[in-house]
PDB file of N, CA and C in Angstrom:
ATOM      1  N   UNK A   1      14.261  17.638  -9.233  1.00  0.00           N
ATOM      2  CA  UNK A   1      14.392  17.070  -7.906  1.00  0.00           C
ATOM      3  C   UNK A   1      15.876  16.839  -7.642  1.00  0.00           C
ATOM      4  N   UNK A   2      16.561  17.414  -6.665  1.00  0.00           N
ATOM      5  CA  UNK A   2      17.691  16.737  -6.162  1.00  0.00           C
ATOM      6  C   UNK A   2      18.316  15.598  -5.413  1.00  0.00           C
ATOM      7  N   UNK A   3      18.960  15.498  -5.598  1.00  0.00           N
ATOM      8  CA  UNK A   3      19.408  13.765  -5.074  1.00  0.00           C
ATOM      9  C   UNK A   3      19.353  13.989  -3.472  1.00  0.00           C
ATOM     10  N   UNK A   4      19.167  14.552  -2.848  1.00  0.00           N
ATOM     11  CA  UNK A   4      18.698  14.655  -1.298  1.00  0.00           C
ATOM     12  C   UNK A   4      16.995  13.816  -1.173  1.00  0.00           C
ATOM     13  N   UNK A   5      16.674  15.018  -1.955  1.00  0.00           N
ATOM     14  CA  UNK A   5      15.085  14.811  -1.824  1.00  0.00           C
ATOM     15  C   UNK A   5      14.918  13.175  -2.747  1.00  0.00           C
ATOM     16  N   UNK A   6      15.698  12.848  -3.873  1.00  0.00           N
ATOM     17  CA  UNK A   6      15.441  11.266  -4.332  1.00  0.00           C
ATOM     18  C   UNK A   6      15.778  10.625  -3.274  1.00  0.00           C
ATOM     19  N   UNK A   7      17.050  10.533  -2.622  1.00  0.00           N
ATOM     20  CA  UNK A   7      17.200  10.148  -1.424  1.00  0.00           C
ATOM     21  C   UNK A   7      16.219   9.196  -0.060  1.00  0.00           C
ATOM     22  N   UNK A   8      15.610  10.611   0.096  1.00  0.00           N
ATOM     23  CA  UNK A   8      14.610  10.461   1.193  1.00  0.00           C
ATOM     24  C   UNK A   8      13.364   9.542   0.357  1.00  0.00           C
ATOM     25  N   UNK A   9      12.958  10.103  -0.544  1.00  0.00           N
ATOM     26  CA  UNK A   9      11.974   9.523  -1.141  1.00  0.00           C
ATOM     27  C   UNK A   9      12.069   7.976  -1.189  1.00  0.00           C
ATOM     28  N   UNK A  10      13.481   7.921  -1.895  1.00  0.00           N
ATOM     29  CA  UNK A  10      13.597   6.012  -2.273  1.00  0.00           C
ATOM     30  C   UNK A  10      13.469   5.397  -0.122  1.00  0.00           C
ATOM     31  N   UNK A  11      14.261   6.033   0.186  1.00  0.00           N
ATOM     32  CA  UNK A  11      14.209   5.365   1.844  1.00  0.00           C
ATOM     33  C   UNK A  11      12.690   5.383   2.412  1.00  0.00           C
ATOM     34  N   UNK A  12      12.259   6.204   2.180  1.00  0.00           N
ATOM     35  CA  UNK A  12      10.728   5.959   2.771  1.00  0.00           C
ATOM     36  C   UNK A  12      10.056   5.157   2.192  1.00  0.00           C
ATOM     37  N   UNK A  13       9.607   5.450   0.875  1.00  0.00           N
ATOM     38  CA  UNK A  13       9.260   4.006  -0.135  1.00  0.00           C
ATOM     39  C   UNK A  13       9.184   2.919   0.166  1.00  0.00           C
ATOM     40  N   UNK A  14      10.506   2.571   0.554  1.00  0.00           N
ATOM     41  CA  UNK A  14      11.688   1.143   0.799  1.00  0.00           C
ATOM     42  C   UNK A  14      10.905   0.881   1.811  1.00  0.00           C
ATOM     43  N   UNK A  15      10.871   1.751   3.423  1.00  0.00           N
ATOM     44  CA  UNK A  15      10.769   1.630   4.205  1.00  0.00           C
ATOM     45  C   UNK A  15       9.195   1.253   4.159  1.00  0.00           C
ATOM     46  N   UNK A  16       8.286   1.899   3.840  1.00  0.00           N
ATOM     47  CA  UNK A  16       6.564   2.008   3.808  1.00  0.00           C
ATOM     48  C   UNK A  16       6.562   0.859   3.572  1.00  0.00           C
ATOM     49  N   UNK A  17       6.887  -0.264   2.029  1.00  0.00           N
ATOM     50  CA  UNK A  17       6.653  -1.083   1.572  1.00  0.00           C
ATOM     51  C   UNK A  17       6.771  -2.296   2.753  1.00  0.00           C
ATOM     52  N   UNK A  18       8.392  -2.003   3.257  1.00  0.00           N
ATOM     53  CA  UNK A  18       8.585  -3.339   3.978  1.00  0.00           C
ATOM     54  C   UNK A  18       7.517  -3.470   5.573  1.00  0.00           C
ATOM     55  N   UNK A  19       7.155  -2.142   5.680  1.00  0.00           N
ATOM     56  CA  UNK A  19       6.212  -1.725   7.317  1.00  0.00           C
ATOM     57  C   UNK A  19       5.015  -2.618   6.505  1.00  0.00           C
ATOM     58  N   UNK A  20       4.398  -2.148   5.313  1.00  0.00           N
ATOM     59  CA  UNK A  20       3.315  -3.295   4.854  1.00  0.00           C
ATOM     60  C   UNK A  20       3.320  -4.141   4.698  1.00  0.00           C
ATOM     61  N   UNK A  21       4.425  -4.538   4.288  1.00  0.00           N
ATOM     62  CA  UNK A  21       4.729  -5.958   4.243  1.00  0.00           C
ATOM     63  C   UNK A  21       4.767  -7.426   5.286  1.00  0.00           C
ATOM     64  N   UNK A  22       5.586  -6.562   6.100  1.00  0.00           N
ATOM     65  CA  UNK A  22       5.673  -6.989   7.117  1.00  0.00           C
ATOM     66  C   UNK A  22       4.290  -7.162   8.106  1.00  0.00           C
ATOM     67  N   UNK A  23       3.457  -6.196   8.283  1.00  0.00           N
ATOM     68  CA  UNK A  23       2.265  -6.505   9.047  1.00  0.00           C
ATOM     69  C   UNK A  23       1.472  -7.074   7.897  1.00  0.00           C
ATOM     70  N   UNK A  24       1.325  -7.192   6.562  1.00  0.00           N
ATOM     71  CA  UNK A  24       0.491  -8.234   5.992  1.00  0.00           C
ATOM     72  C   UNK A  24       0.742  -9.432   5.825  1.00  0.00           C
ATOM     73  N   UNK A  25       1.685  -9.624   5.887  1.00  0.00           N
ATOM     74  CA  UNK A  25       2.849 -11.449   6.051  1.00  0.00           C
ATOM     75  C   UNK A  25       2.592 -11.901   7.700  1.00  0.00           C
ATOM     76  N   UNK A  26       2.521 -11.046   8.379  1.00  0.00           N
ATOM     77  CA  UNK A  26       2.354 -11.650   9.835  1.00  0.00           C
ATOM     78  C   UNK A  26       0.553 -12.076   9.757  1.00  0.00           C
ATOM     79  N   UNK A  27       0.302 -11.081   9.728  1.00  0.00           N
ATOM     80  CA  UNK A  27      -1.654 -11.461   9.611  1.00  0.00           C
ATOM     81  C   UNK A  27      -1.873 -12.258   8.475  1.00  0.00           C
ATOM     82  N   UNK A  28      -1.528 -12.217   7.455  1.00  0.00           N
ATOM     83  CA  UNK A  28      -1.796 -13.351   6.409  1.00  0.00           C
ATOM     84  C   UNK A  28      -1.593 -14.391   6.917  1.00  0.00           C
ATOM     85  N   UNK A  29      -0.631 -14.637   6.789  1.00  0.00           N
ATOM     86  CA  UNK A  29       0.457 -15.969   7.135  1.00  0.00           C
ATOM     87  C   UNK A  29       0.550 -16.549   7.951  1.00  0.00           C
ATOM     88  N   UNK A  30       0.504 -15.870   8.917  1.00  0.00           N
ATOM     89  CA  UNK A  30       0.074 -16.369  10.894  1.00  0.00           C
ATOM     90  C   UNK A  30      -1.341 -15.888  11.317  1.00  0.00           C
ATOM     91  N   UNK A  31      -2.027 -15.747  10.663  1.00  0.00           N
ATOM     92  CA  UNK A  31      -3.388 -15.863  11.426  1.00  0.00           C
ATOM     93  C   UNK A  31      -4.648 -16.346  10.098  1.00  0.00           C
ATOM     94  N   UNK A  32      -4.545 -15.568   9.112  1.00  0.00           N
ATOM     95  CA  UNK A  32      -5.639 -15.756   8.340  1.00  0.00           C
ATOM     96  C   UNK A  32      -5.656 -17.300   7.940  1.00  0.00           C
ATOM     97  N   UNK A  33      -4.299 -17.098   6.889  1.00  0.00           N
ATOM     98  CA  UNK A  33      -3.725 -18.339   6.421  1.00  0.00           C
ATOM     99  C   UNK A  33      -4.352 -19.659   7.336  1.00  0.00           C
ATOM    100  N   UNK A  34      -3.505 -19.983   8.082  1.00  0.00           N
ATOM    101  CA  UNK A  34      -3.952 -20.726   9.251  1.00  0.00           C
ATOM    102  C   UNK A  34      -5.044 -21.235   9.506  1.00  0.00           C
ATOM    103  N   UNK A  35      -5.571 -20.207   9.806  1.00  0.00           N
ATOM    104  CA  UNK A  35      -6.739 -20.500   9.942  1.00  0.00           C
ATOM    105  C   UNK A  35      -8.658 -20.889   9.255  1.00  0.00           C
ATOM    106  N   UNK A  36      -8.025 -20.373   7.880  1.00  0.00           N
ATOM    107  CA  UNK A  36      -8.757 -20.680   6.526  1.00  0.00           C
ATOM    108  C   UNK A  36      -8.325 -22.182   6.420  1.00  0.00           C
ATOM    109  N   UNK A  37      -7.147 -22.475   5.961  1.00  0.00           N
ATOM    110  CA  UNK A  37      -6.450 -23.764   6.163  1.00  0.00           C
ATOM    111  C   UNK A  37      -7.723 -24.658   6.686  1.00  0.00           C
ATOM    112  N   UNK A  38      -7.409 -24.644   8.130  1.00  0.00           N
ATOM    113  CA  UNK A  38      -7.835 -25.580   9.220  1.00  0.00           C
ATOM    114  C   UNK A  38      -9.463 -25.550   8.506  1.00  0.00           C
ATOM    115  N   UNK A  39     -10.058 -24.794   8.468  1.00  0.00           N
ATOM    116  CA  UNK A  39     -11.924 -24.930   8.324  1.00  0.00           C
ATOM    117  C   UNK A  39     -11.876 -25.437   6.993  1.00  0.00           C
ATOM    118  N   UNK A  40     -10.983 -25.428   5.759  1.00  0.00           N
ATOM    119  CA  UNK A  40     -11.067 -26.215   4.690  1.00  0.00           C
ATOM    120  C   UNK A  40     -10.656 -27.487   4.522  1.00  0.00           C
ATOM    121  N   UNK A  41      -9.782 -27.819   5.346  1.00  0.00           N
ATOM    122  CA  UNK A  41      -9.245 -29.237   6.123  1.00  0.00           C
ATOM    123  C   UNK A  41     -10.599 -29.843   6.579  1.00  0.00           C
ATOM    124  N   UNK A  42     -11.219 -29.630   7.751  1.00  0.00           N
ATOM    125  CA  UNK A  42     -12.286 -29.991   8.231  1.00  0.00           C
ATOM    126  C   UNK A  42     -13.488 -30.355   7.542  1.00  0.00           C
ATOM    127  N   UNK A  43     -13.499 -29.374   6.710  1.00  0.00           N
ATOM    128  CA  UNK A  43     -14.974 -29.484   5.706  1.00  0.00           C
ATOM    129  C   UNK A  43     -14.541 -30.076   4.467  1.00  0.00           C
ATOM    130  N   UNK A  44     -13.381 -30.888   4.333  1.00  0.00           N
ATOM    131  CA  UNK A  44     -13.004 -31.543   2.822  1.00  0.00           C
ATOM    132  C   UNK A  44     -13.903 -32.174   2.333  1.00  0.00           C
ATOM    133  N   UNK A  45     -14.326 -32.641   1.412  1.00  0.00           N
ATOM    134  CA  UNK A  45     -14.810 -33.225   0.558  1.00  0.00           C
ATOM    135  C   UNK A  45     -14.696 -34.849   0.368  1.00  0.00           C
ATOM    136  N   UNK A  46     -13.110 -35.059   0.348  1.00  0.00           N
ATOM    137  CA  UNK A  46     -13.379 -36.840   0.066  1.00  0.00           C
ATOM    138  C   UNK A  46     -13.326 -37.411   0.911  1.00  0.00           C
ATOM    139  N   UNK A  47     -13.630 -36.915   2.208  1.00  0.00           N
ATOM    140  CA  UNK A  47     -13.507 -37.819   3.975  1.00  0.00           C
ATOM    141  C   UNK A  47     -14.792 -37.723   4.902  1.00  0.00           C
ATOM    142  N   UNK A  48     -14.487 -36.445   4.768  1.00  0.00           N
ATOM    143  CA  UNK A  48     -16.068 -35.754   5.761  1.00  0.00           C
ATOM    144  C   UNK A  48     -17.520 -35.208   5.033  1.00  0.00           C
ATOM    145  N   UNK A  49     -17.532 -35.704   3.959  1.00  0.00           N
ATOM    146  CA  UNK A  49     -18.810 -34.957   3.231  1.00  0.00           C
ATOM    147  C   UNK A  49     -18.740 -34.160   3.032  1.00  0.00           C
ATOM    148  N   UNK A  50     -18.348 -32.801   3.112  1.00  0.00           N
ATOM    149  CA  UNK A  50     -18.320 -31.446   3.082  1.00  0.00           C
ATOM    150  C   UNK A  50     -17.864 -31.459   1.882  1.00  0.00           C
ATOM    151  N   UNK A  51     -17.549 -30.004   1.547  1.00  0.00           N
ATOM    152  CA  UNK A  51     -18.186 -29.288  -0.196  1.00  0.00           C
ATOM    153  C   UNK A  51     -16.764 -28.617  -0.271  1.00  0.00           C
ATOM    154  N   UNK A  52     -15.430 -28.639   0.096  1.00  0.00           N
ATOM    155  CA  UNK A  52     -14.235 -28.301  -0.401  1.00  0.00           C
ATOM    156  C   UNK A  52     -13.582 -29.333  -0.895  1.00  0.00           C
ATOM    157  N   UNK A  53     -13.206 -28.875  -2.124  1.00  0.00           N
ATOM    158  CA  UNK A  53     -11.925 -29.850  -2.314  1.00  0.00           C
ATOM    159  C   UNK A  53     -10.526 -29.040  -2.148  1.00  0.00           C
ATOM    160  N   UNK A  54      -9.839 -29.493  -1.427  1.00  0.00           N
ATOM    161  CA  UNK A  54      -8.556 -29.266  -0.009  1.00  0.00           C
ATOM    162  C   UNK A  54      -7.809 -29.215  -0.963  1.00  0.00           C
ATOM    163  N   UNK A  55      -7.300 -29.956  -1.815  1.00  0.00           N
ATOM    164  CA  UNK A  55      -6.433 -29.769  -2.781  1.00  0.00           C
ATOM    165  C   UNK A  55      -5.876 -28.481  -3.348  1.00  0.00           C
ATOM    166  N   UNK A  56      -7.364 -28.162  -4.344  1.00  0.00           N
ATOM    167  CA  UNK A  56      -7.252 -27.169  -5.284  1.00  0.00           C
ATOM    168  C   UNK A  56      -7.231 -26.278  -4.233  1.00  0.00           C
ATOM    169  N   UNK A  57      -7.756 -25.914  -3.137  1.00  0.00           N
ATOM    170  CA  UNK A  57      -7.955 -25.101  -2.095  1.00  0.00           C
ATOM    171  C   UNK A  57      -6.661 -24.352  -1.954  1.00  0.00           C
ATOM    172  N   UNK A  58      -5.730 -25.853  -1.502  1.00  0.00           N
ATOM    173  CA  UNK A  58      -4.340 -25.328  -1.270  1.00  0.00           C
ATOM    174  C   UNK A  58      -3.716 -24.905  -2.388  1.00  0.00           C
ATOM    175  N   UNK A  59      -3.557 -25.445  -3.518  1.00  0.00           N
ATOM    176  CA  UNK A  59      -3.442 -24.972  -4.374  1.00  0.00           C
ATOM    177  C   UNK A  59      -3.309 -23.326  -4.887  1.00  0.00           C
ATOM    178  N   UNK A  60      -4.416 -23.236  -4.862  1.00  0.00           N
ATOM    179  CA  UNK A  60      -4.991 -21.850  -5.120  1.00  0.00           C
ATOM    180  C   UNK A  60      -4.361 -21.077  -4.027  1.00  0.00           C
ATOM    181  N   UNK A  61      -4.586 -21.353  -2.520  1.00  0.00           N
ATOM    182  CA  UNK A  61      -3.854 -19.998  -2.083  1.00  0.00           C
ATOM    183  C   UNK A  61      -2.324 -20.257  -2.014  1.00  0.00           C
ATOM    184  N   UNK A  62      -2.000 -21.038  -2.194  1.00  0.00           N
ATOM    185  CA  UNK A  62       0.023 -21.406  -2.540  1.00  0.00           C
ATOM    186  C   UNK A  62       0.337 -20.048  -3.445  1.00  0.00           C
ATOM    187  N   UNK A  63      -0.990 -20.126  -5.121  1.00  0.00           N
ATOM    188  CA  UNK A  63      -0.797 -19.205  -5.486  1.00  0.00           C
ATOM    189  C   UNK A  63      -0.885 -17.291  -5.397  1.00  0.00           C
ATOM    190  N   UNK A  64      -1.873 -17.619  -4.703  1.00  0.00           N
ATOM    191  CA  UNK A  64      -1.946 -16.014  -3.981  1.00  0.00           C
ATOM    192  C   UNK A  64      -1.108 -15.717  -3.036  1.00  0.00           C
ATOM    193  N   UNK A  65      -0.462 -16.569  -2.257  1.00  0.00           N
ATOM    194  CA  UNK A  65       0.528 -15.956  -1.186  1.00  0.00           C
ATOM    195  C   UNK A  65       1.827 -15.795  -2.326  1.00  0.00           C
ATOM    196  N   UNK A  66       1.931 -16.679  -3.015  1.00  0.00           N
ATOM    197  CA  UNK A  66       3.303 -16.227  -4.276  1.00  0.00           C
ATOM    198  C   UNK A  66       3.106 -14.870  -4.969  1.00  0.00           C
ATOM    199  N   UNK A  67       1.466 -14.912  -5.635  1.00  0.00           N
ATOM    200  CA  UNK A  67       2.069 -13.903  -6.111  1.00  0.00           C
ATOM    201  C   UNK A  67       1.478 -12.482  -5.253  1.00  0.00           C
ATOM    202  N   UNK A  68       1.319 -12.493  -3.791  1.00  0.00           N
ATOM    203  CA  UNK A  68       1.486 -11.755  -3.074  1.00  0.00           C
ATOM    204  C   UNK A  68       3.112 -11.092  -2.551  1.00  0.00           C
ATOM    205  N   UNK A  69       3.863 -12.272  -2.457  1.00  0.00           N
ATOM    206  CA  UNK A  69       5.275 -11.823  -2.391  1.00  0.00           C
ATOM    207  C   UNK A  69       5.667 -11.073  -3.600  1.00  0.00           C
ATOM    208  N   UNK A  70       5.773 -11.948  -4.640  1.00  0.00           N
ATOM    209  CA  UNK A  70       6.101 -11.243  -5.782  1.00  0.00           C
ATOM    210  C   UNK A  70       5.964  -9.782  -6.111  1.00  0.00           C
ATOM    211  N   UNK A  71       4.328  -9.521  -5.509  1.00  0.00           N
ATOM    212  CA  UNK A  71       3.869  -8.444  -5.880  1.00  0.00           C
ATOM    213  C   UNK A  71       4.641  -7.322  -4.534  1.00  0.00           C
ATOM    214  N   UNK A  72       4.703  -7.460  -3.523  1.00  0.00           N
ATOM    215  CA  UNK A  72       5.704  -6.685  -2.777  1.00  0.00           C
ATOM    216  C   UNK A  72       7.452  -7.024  -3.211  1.00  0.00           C
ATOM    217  N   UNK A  73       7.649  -7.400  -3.432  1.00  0.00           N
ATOM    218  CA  UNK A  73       9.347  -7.446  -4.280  1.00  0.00           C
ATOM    219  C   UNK A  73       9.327  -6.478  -5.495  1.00  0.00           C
ATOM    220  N   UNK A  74       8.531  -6.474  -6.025  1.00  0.00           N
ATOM    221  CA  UNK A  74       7.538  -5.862  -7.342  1.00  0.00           C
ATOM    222  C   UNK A  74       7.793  -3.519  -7.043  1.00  0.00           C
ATOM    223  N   UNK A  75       6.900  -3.867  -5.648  1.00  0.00           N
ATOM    224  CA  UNK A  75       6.475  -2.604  -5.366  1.00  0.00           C
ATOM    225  C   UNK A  75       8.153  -2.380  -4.698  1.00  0.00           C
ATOM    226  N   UNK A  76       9.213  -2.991  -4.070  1.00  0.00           N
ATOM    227  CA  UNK A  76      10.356  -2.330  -3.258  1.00  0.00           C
ATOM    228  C   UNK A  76      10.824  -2.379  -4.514  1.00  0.00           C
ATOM    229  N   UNK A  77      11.327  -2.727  -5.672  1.00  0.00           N
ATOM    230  CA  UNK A  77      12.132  -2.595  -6.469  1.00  0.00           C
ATOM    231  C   UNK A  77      11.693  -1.038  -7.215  1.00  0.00           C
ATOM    232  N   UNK A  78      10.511  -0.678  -7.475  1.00  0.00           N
ATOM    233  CA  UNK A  78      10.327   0.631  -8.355  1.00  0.00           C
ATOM    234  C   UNK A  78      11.548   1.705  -8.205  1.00  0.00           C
ATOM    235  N   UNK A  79      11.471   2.240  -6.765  1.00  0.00           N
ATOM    236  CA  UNK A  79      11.871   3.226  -6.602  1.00  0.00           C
ATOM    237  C   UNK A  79      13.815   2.637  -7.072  1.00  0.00           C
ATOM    238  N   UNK A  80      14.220   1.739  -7.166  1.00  0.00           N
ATOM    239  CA  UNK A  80      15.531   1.363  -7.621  1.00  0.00           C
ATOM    240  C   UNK A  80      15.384   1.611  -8.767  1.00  0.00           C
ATOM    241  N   UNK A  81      14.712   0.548  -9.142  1.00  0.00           N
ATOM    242  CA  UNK A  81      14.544   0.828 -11.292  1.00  0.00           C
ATOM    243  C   UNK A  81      14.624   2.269 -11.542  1.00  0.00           C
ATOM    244  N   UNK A  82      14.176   2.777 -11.024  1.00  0.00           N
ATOM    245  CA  UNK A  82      13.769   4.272 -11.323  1.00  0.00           C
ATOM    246  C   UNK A  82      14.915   4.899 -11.204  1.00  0.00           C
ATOM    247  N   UNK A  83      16.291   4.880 -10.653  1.00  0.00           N
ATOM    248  CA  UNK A  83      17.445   5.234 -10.175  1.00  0.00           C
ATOM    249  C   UNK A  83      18.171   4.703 -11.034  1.00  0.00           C
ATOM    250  N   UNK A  84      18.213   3.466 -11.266  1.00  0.00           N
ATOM    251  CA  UNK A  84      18.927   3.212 -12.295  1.00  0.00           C
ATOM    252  C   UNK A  84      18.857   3.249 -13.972  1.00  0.00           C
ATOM    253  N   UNK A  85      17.484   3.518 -14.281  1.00  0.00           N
ATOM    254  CA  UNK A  85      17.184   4.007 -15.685  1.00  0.00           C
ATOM    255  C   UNK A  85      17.873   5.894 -15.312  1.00  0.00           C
ATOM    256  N   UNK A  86      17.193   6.493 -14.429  1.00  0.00           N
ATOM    257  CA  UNK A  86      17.631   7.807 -14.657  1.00  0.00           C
ATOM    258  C   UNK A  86      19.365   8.194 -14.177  1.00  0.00           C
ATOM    259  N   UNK A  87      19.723   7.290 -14.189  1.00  0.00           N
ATOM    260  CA  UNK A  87      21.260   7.301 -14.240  1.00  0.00           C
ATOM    261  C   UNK A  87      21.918   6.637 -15.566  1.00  0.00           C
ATOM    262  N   UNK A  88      21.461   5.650 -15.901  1.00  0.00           N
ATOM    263  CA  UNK A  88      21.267   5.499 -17.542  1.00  0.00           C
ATOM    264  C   UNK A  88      21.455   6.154 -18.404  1.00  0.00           C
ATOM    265  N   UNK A  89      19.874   7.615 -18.168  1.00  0.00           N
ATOM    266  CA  UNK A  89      19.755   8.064 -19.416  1.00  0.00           C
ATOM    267  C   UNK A  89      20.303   9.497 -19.142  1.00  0.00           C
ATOM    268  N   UNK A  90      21.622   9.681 -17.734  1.00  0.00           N
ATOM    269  CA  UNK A  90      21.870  10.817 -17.675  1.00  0.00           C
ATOM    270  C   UNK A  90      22.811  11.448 -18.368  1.00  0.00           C
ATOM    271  N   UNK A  91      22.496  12.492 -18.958  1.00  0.00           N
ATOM    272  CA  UNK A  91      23.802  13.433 -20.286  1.00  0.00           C
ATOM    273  C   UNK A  91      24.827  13.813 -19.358  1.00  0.00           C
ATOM    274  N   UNK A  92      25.682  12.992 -20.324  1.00  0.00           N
ATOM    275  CA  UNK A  92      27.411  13.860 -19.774  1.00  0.00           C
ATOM    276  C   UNK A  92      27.299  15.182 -20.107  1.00  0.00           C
ATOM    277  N   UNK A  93      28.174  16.090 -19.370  1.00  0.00           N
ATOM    278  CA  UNK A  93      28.094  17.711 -19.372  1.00  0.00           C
ATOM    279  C   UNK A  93      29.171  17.733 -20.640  1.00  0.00           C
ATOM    280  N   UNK A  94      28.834  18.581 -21.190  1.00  0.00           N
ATOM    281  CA  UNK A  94      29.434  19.060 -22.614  1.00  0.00           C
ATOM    282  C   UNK A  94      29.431  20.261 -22.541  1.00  0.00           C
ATOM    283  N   UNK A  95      30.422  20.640 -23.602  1.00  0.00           N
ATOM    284  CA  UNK A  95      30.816  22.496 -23.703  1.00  0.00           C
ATOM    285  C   UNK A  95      30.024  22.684 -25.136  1.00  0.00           C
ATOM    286  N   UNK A  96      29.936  23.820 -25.334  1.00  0.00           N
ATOM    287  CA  UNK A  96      28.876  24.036 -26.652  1.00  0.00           C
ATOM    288  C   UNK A  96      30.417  24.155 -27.808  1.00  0.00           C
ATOM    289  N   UNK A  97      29.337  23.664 -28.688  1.00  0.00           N
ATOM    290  CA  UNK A  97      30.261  23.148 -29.652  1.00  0.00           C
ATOM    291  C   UNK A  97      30.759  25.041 -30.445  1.00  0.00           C
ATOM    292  N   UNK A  98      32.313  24.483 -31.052  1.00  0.00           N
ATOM    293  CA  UNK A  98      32.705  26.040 -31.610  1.00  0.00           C
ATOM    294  C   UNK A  98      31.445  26.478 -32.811  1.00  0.00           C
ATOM    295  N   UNK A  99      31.150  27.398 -33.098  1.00  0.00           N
ATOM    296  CA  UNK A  99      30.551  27.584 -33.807  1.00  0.00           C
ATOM    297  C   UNK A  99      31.571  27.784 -35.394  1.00  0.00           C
ATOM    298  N   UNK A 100      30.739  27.391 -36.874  1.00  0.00           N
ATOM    299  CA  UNK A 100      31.296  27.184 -37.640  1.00  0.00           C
ATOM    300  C   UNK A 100      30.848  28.407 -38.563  1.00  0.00           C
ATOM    301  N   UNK A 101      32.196  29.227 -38.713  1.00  0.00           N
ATOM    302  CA  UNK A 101      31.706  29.878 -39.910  1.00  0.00           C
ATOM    303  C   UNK A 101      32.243  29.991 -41.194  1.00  0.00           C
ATOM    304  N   UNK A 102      31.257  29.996 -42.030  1.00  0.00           N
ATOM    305  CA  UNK A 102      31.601  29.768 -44.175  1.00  0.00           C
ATOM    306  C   UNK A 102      33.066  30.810 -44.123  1.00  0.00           C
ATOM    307  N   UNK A 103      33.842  30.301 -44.858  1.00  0.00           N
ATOM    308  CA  UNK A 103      34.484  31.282 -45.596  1.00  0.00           C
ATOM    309  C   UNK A 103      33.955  32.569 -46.382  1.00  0.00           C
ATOM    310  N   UNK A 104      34.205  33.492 -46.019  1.00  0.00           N
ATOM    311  CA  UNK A 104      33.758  34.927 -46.842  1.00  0.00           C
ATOM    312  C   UNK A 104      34.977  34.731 -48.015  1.00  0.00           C
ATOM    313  N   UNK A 105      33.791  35.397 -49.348  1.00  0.00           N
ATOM    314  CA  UNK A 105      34.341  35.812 -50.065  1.00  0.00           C
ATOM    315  C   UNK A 105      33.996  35.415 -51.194  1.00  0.00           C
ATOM    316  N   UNK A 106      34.674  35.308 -52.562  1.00  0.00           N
ATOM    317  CA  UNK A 106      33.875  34.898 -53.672  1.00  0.00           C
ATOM    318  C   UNK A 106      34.297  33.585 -54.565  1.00  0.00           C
ATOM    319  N   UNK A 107      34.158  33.499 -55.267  1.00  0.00           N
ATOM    320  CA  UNK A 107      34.243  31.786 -55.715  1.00  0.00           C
ATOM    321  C   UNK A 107      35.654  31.666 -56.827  1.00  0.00           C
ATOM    322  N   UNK A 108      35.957  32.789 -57.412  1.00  0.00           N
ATOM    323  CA  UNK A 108      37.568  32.556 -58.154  1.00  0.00           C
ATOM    324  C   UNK A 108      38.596  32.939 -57.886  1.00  0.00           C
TER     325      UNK A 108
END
């Protein structure tokens, strides 16, 4: 592959990730979020009778929206890592070595 075509590849990548990102952080975050919130608020447990406990509730999705970010920071970084290991492990250009040959002839 040539560095044109890595090029394009890492930019689209980059780009795809943050287009998902971006419309799943808006609908998560501003609508779902939100609104899960509010009906587990309502139906708590140590106020209104209801069968959530609000706490762990929040809790728990604190942790899924974390490691929802994480996990998109996760997916934009590949195509970097990947650039920078294969620049890493790239061979300097070398000339072929002289070739070595025995002395001819006999031993006294």
């Amino acid at each position: 592959m040539d560095t044109f075509q890595t090029v394009v590849i890492v930019l689209v990548w980059t780009f795809a990730v943050i287009l998902v990102y971006s419309i799943a952080n808006t609908m998560i975050f501003g609508y779902v979020d939100p609104t899960m919130q509010d009906m587990a608020y309502s139906s708590r447990d140590n106020i209104t009778g209801g069968f959530v406990n609000y706490e762990n509730y929040v809790d728990r999705t604190n942790m899924i929206k974390a490691g929802f970010n994480i996990a998109c920071f996760i997916l934009l970084l590949i195509p970097y890592a990947y650039l920078f290991v294969r620049l890493l492990l790239k061979k300097e250009q070398t000339v072929q070595p002289v070739p070595y040959y025995a002395p001819q002839g006999g031993g006294w």
